[in-house]
N, C-alpha and C. Protein backbone atom coordinates (compact mmCIF):
# COMPACT_ATOMS: atom_id res chain seq x y z
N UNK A 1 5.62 -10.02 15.87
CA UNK A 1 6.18 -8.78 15.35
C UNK A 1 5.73 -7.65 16.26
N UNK A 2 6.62 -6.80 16.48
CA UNK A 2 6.40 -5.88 17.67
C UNK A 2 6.52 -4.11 16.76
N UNK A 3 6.05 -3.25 16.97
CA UNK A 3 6.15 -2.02 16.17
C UNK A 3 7.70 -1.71 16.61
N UNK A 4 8.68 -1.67 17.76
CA UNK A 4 10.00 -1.61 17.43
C UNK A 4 10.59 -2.45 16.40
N UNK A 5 10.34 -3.87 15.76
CA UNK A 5 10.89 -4.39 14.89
C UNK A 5 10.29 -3.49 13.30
N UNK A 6 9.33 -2.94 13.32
CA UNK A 6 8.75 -1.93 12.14
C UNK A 6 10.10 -0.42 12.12
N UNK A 7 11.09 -0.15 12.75
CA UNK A 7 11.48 1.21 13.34
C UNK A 7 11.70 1.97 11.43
N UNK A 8 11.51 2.80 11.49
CA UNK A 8 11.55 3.22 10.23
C UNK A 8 12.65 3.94 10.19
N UNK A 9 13.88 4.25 9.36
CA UNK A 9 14.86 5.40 9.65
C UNK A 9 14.59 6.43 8.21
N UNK A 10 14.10 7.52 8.90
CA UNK A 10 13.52 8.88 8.32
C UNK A 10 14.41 8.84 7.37
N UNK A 11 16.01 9.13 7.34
CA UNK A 11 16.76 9.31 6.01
C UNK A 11 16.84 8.77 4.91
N UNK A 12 16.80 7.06 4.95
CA UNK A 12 16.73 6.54 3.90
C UNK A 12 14.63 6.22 3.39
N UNK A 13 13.76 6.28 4.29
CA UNK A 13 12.68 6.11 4.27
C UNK A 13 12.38 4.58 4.14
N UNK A 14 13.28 3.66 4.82
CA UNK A 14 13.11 2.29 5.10
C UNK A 14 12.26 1.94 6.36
N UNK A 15 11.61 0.80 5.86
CA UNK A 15 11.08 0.28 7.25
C UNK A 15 11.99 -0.85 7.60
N UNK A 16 12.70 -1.38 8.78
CA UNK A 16 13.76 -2.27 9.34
C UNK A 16 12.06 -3.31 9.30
N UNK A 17 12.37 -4.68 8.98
CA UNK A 17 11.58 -6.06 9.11
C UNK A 17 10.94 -6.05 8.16
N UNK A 18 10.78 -5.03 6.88
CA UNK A 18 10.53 -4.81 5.36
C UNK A 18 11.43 -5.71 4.79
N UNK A 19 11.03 -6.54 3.89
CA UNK A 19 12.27 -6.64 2.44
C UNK A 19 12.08 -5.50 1.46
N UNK A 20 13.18 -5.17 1.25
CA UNK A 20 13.36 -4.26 0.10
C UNK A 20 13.12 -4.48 -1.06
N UNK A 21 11.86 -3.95 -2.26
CA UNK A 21 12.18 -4.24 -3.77
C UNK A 21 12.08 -2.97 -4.22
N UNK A 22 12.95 -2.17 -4.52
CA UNK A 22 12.50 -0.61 -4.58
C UNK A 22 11.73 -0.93 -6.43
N UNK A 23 10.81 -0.31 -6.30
CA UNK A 23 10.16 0.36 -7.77
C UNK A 23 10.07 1.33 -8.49
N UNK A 24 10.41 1.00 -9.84
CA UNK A 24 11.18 2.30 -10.65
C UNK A 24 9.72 3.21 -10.22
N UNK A 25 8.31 2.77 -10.29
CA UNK A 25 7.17 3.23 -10.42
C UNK A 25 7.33 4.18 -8.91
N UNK A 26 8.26 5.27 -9.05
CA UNK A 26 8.19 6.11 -7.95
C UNK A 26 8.63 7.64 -8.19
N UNK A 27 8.04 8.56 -7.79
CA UNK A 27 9.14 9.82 -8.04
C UNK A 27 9.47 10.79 -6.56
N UNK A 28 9.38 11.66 -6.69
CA UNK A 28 9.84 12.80 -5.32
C UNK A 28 8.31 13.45 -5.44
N UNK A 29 8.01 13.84 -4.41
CA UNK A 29 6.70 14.17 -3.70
C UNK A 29 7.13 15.51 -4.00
N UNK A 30 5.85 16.46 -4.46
CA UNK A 30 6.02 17.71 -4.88
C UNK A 30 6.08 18.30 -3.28
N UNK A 31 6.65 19.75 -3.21
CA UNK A 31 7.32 20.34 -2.05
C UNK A 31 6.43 20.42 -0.92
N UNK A 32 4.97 20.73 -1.53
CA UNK A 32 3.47 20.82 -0.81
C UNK A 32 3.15 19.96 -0.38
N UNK A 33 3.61 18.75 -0.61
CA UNK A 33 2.85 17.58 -0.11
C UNK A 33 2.72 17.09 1.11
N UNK A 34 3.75 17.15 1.53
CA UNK A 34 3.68 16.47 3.22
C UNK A 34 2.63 15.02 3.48
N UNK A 35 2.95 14.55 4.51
CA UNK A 35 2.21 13.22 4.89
C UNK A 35 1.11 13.69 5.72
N UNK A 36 -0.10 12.98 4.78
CA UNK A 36 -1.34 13.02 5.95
C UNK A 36 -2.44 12.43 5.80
N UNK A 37 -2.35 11.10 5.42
CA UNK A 37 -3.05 10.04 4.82
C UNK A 37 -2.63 8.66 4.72
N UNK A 38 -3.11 7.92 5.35
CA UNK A 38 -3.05 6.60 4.87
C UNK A 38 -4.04 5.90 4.08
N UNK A 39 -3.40 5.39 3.16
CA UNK A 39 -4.42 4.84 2.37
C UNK A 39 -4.25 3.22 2.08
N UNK A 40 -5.50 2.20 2.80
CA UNK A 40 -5.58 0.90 2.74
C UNK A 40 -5.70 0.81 1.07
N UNK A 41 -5.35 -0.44 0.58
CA UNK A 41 -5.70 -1.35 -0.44
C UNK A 41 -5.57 -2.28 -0.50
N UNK A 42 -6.27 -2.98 -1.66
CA UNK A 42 -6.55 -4.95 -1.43
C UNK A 42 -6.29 -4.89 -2.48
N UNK A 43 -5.06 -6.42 -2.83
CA UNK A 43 -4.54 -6.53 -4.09
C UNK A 43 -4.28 -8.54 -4.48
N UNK A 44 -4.57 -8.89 -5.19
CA UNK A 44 -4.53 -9.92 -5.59
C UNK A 44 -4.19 -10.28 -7.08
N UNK A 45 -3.08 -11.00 -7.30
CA UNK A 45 -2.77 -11.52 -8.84
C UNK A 45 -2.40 -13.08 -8.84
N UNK A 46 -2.83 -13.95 -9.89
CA UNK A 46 -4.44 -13.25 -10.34
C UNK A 46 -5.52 -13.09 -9.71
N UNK A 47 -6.53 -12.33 -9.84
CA UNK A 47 -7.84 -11.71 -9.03
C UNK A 47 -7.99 -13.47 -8.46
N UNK A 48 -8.39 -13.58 -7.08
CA UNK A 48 -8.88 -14.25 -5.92
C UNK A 48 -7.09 -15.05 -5.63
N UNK A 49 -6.50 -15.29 -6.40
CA UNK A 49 -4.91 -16.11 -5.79
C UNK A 49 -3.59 -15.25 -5.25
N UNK A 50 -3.54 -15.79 -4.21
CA UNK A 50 -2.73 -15.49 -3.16
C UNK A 50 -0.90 -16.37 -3.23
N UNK A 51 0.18 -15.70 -2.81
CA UNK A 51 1.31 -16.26 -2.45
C UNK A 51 2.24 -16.65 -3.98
N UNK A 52 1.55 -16.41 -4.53
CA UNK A 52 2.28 -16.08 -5.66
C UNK A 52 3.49 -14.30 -6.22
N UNK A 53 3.99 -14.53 -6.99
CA UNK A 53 5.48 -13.52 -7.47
C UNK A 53 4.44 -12.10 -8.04
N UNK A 54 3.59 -12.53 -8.57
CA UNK A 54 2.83 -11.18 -9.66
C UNK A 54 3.11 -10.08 -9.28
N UNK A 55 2.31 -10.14 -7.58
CA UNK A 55 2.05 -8.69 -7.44
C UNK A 55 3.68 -7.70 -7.20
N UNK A 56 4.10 -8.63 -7.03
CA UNK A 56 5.69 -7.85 -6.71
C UNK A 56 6.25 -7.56 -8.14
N UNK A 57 6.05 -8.54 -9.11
CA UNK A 57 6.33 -8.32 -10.31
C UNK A 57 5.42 -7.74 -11.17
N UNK A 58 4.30 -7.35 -10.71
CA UNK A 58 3.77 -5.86 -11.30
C UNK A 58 4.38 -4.86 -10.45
N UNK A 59 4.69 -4.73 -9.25
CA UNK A 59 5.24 -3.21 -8.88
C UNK A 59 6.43 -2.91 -9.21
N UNK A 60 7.13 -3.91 -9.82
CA UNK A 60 8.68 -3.99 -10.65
C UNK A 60 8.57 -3.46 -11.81
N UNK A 61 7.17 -3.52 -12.66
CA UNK A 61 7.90 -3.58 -14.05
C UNK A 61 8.02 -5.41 -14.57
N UNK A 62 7.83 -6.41 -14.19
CA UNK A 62 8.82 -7.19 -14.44
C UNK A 62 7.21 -8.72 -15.15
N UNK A 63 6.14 -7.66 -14.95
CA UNK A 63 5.22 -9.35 -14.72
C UNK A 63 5.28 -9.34 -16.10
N UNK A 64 5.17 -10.90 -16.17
CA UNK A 64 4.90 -11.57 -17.50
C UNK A 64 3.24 -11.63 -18.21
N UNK A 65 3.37 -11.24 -18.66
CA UNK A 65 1.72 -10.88 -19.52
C UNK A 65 1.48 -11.91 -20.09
N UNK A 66 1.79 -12.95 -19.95
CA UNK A 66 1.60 -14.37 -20.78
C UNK A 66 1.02 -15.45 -19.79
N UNK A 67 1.80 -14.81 -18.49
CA UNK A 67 1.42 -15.77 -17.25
C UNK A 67 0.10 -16.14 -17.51
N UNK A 68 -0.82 -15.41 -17.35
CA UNK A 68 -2.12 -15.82 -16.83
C UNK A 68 -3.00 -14.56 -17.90
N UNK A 69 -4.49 -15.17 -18.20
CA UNK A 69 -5.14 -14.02 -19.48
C UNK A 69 -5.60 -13.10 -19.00
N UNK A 70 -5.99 -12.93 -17.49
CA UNK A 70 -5.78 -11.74 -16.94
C UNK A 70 -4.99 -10.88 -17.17
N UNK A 71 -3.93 -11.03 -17.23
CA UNK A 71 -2.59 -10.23 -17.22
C UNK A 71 -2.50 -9.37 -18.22
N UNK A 72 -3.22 -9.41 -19.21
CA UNK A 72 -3.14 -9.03 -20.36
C UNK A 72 -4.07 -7.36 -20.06
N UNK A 73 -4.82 -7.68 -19.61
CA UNK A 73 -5.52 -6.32 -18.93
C UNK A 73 -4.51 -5.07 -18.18
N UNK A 74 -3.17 -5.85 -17.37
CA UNK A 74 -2.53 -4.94 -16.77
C UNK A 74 -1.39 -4.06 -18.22
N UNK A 75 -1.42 -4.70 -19.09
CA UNK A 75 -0.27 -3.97 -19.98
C UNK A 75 -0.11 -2.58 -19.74
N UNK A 76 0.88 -2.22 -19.87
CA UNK A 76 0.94 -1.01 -19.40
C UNK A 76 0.80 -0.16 -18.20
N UNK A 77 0.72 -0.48 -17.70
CA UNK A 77 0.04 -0.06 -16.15
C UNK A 77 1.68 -0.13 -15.24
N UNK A 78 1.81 1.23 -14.78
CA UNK A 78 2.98 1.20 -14.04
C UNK A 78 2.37 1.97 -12.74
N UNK A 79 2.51 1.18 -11.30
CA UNK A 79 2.04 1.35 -10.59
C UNK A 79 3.01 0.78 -9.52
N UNK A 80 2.40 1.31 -7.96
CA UNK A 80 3.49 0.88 -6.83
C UNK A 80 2.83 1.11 -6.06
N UNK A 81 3.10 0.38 -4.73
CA UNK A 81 2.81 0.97 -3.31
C UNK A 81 3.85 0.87 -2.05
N UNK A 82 3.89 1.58 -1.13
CA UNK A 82 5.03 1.99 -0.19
C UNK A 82 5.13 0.49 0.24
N UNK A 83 3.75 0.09 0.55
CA UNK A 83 3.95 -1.01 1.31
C UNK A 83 3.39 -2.52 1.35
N UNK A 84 3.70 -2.96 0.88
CA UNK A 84 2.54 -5.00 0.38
C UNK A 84 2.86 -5.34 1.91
N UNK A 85 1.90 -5.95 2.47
CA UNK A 85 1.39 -7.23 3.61
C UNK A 85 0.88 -8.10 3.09
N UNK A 86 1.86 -9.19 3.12
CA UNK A 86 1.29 -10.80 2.19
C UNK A 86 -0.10 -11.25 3.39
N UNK A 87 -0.12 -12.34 3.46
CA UNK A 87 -1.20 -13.41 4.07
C UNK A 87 -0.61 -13.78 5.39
N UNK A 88 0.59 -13.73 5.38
CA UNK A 88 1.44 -14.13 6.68
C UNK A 88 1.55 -13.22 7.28
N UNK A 89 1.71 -11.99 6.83
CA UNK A 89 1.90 -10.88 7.31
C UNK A 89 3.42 -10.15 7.32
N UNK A 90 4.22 -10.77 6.39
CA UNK A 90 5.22 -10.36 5.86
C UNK A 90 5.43 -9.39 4.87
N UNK A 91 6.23 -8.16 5.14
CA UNK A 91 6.26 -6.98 4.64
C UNK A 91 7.03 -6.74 3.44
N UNK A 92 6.17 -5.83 2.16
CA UNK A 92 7.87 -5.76 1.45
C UNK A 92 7.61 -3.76 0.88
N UNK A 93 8.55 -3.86 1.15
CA UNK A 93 8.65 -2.18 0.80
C UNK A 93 8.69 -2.04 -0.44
N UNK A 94 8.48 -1.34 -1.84
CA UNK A 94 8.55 -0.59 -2.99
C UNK A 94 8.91 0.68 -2.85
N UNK A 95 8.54 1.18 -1.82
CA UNK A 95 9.16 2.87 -2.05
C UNK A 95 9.44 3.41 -0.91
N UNK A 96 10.52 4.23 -0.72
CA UNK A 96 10.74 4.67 0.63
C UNK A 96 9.63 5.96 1.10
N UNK A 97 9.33 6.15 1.99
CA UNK A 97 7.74 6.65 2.45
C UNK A 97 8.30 8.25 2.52
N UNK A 98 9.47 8.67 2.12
CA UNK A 98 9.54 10.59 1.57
C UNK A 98 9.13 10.53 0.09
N UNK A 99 9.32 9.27 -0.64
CA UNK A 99 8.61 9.68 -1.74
C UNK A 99 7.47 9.27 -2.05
N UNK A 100 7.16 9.82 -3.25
CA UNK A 100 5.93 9.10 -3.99
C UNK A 100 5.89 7.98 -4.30
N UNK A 101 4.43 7.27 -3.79
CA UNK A 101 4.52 5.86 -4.75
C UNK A 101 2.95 6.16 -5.59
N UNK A 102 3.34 5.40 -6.43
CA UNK A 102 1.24 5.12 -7.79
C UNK A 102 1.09 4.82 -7.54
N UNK A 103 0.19 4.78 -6.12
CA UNK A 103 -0.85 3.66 -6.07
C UNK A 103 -2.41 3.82 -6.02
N UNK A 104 -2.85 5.43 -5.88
CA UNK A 104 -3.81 6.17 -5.60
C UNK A 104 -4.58 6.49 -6.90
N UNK A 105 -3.34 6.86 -7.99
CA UNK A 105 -4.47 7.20 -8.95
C UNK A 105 -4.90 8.62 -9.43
N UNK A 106 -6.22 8.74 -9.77
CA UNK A 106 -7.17 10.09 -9.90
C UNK A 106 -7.63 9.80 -8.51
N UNK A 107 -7.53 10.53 -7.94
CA UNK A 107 -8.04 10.71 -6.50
C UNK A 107 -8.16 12.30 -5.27
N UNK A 108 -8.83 11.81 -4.12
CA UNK A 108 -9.28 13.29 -3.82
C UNK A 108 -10.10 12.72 -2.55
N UNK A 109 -9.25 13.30 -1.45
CA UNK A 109 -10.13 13.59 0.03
C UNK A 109 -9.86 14.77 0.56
N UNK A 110 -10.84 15.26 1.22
CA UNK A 110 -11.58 16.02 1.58
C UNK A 110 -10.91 17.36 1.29
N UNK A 111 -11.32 17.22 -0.27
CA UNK A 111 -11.37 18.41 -1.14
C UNK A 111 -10.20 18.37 -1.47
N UNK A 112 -9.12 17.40 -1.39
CA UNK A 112 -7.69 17.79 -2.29
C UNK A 112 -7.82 16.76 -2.93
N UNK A 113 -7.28 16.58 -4.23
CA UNK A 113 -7.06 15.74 -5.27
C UNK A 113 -5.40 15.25 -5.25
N UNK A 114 -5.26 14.91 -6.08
CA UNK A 114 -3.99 13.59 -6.40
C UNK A 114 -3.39 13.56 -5.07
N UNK A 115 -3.99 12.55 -4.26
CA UNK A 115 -4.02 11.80 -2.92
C UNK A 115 -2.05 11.35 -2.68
N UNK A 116 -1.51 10.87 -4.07
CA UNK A 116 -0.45 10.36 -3.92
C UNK A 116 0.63 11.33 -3.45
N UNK A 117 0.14 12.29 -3.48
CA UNK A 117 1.25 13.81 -3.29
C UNK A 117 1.33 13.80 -1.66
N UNK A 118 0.43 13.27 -0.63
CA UNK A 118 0.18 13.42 0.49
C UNK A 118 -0.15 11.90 1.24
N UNK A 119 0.21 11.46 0.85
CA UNK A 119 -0.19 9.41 1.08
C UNK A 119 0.92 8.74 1.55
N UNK A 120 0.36 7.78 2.20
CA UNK A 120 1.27 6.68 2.09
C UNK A 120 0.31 5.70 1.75
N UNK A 121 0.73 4.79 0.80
CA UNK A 121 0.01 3.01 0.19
C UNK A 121 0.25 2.43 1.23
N UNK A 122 -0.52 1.29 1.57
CA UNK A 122 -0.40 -0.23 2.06
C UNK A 122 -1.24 -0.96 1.07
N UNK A 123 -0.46 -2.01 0.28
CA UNK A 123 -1.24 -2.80 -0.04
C UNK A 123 -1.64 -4.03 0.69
N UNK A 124 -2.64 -4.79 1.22
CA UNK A 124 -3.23 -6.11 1.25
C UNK A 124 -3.11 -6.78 0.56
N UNK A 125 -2.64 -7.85 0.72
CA UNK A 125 -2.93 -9.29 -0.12
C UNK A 125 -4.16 -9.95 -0.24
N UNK A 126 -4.87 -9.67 -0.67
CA UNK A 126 -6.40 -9.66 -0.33
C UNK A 126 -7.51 -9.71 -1.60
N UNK A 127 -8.55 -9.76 -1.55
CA UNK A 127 -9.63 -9.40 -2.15
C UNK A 127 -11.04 -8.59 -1.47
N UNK A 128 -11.50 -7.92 -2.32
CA UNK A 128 -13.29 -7.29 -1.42
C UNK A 128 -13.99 -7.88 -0.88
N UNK A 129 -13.79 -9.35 -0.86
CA UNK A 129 -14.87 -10.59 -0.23
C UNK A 129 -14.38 -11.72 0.41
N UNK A 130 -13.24 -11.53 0.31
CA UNK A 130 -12.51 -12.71 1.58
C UNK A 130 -11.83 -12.26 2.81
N UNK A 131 -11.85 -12.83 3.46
CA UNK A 131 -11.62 -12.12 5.11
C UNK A 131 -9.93 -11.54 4.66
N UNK A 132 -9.33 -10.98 5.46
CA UNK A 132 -7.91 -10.74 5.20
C UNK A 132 -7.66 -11.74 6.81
N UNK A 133 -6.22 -11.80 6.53
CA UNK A 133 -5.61 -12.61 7.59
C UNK A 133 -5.68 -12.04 9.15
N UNK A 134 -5.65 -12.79 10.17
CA UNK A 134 -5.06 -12.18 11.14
C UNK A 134 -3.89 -11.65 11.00
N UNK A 135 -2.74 -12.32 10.81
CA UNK A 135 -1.67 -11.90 10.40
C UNK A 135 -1.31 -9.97 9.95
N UNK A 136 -2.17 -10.04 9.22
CA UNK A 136 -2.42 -9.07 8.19
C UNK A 136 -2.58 -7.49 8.97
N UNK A 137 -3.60 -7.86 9.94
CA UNK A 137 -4.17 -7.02 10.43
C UNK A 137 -3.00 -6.09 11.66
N UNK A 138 -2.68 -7.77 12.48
CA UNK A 138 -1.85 -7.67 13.60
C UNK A 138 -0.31 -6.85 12.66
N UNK A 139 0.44 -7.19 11.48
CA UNK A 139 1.52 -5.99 10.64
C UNK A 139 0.49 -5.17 10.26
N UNK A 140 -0.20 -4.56 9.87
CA UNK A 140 -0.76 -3.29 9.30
C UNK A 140 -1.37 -2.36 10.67
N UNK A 141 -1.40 -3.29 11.95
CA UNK A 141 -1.69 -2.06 13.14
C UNK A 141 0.09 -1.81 13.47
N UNK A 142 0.76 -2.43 13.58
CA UNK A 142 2.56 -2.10 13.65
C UNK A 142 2.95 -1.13 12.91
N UNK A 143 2.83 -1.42 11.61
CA UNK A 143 3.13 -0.59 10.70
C UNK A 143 2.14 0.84 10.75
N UNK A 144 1.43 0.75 11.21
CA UNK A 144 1.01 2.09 11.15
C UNK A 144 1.09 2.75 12.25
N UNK A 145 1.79 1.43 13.45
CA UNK A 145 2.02 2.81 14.71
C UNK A 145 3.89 3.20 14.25
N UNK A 146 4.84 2.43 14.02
CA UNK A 146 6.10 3.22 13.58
C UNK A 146 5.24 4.18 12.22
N UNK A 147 4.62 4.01 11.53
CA UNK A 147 4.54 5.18 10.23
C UNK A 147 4.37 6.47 11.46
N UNK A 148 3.68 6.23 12.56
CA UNK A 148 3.25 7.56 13.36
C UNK A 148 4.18 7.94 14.16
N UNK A 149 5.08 6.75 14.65
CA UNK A 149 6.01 7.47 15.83
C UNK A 149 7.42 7.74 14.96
N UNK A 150 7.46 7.55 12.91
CA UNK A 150 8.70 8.50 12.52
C UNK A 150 8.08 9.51 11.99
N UNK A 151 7.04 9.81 11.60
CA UNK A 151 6.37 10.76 10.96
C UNK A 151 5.40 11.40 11.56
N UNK A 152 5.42 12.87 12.17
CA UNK A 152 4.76 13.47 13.22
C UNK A 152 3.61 13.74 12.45
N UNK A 153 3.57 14.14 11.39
CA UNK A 153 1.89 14.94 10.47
C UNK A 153 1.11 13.94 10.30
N UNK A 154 2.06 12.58 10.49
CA UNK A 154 1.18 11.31 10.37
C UNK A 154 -0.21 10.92 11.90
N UNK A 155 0.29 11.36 12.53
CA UNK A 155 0.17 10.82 14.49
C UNK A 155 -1.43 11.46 14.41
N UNK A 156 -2.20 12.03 13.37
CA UNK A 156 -3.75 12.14 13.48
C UNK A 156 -4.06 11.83 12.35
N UNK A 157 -3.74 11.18 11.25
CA UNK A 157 -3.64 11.01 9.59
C UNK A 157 -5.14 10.04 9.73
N UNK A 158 -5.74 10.67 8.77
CA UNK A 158 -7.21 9.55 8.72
C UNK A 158 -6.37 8.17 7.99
N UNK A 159 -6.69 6.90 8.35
CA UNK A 159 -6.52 5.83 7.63
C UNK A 159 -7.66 5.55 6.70
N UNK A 160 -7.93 5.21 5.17
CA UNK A 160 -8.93 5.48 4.22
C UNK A 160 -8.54 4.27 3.70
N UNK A 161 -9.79 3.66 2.78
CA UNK A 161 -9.82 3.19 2.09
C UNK A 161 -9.66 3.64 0.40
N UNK A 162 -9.00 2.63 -0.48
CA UNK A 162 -8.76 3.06 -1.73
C UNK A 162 -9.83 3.25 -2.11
N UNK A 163 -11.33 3.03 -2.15
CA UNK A 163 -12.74 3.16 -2.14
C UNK A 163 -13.14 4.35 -1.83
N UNK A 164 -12.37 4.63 -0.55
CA UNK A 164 -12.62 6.48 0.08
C UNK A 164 -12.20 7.37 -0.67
N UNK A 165 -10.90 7.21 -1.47
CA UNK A 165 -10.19 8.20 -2.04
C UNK A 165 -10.41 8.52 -3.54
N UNK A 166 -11.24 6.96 -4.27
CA UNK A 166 -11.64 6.84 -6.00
C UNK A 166 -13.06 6.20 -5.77
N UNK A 167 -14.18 6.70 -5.18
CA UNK A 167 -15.29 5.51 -5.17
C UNK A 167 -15.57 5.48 -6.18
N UNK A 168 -15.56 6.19 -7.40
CA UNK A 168 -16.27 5.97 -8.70
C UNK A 168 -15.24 5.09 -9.53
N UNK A 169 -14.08 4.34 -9.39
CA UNK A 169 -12.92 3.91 -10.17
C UNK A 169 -12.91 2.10 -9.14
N UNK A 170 -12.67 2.72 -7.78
CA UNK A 170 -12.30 1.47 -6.80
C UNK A 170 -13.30 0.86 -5.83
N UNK A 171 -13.05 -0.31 -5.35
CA UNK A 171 -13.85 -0.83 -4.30
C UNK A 171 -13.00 -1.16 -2.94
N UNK A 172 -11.60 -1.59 -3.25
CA UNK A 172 -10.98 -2.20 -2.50
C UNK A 172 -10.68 -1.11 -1.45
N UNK A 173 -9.97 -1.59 0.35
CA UNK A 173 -10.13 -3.30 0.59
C UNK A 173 -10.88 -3.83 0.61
N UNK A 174 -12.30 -3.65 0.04
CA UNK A 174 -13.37 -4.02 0.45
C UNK A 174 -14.54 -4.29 1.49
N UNK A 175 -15.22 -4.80 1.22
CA UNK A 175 -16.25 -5.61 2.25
C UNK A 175 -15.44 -6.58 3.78
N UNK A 176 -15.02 -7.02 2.97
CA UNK A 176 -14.02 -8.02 3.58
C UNK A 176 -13.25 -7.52 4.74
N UNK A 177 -12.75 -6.02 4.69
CA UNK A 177 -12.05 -5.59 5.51
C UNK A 177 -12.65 -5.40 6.36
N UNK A 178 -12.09 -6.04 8.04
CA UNK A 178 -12.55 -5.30 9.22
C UNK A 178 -12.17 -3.53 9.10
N UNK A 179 -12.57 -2.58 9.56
CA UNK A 179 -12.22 -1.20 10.05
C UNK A 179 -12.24 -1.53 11.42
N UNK A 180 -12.67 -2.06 12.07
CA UNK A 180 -12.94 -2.19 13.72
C UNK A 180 -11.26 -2.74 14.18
N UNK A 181 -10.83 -3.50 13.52
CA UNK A 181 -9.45 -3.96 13.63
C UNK A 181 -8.24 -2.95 13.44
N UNK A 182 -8.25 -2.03 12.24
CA UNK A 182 -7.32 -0.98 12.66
C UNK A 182 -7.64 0.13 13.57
N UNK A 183 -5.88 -0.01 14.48
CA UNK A 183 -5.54 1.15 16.03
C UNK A 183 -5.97 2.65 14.97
């Protein structure tokens, strides 16, 4: 995968080599917001299993709360992120990157609060204590050089952890995550 196969087209806020699942869990970015943040996260359903439907069918709306007794914890919870990187390193979009996606929360860097007004998500397929893929790493440095070469406020944007932005709420991506690996 090469960052021209990532090319993003600004109007619709698609990434080209994304699959598309758009999520209702999205709205329009208040007028102030502008892009200037990336924000990593590590996501796994159920907690430690990988390659399974969940996590897409929690950012739908759509998971079954019966699946697994975990699940029962997410009720309610309507949430999204711009962007999932499975284990392979295959991409799927939820929200086009002019708007808002939930994935941040109560949150706040360096001195501004609700992070999601000014963010873009990546989620990981991942956990805080298991390595993430090569794969993973090699789409999430792509994807974050097209996020920079369609989005100019992006091209000095700190990349953060969901940990950076809620340490008292989050941990993820964790331990696990190289930082030395993201450009």
């Amino acid at each position: 995968m090469n960052a021209l196969a990532l090319a993003i087209d600004v109007a619709s806020g698609l990434m080209a080599g994304a699959r598309v699942c758009l999520s209702p869990n999205r709205d329009a970015r208040p007028a102030h917001g502008g892009l200037d943040l990336l924000v990593i996260h590590g996501i796994s359903l159920p907690p430690g299993e990988f390659g399974g439907p969940y996590i897409e069918q929690l950012f739908l709306n759509q998971l079954d709360l019966s699946a697994h007794a975990y699940f029962a914890t997410l009720q309610g919870l309507q949430v999204s992120s711009h962007l999932l990187i499975r284990r392979d390193g295959s991409l799927v979009q939820f929200v086009p990157f002019h708007e808002r996606a939930w994935h941040a929360g109560v949150s706040h860097w360096r001195g501004r609060s609700a992070c999601n007004d000014y963010s873009i998500g990546i989620e990981l397929e991942g956990t805080d204590d298991q390595p993430y893929a090569d794969a993973q790493y090699v789409s999430l440095n792509h994807a974050v050089q097209a996020l920079r070469a369609a989005y100019p406020s992006l091209r000095a944007a700190e990349v953060v952890g969901h940990s950076d932005i809620a340490p008292q709420r989050k941990t993820d991506p964790g331990i696990s995550f190289d930082w030395t690996r993201v450009r």
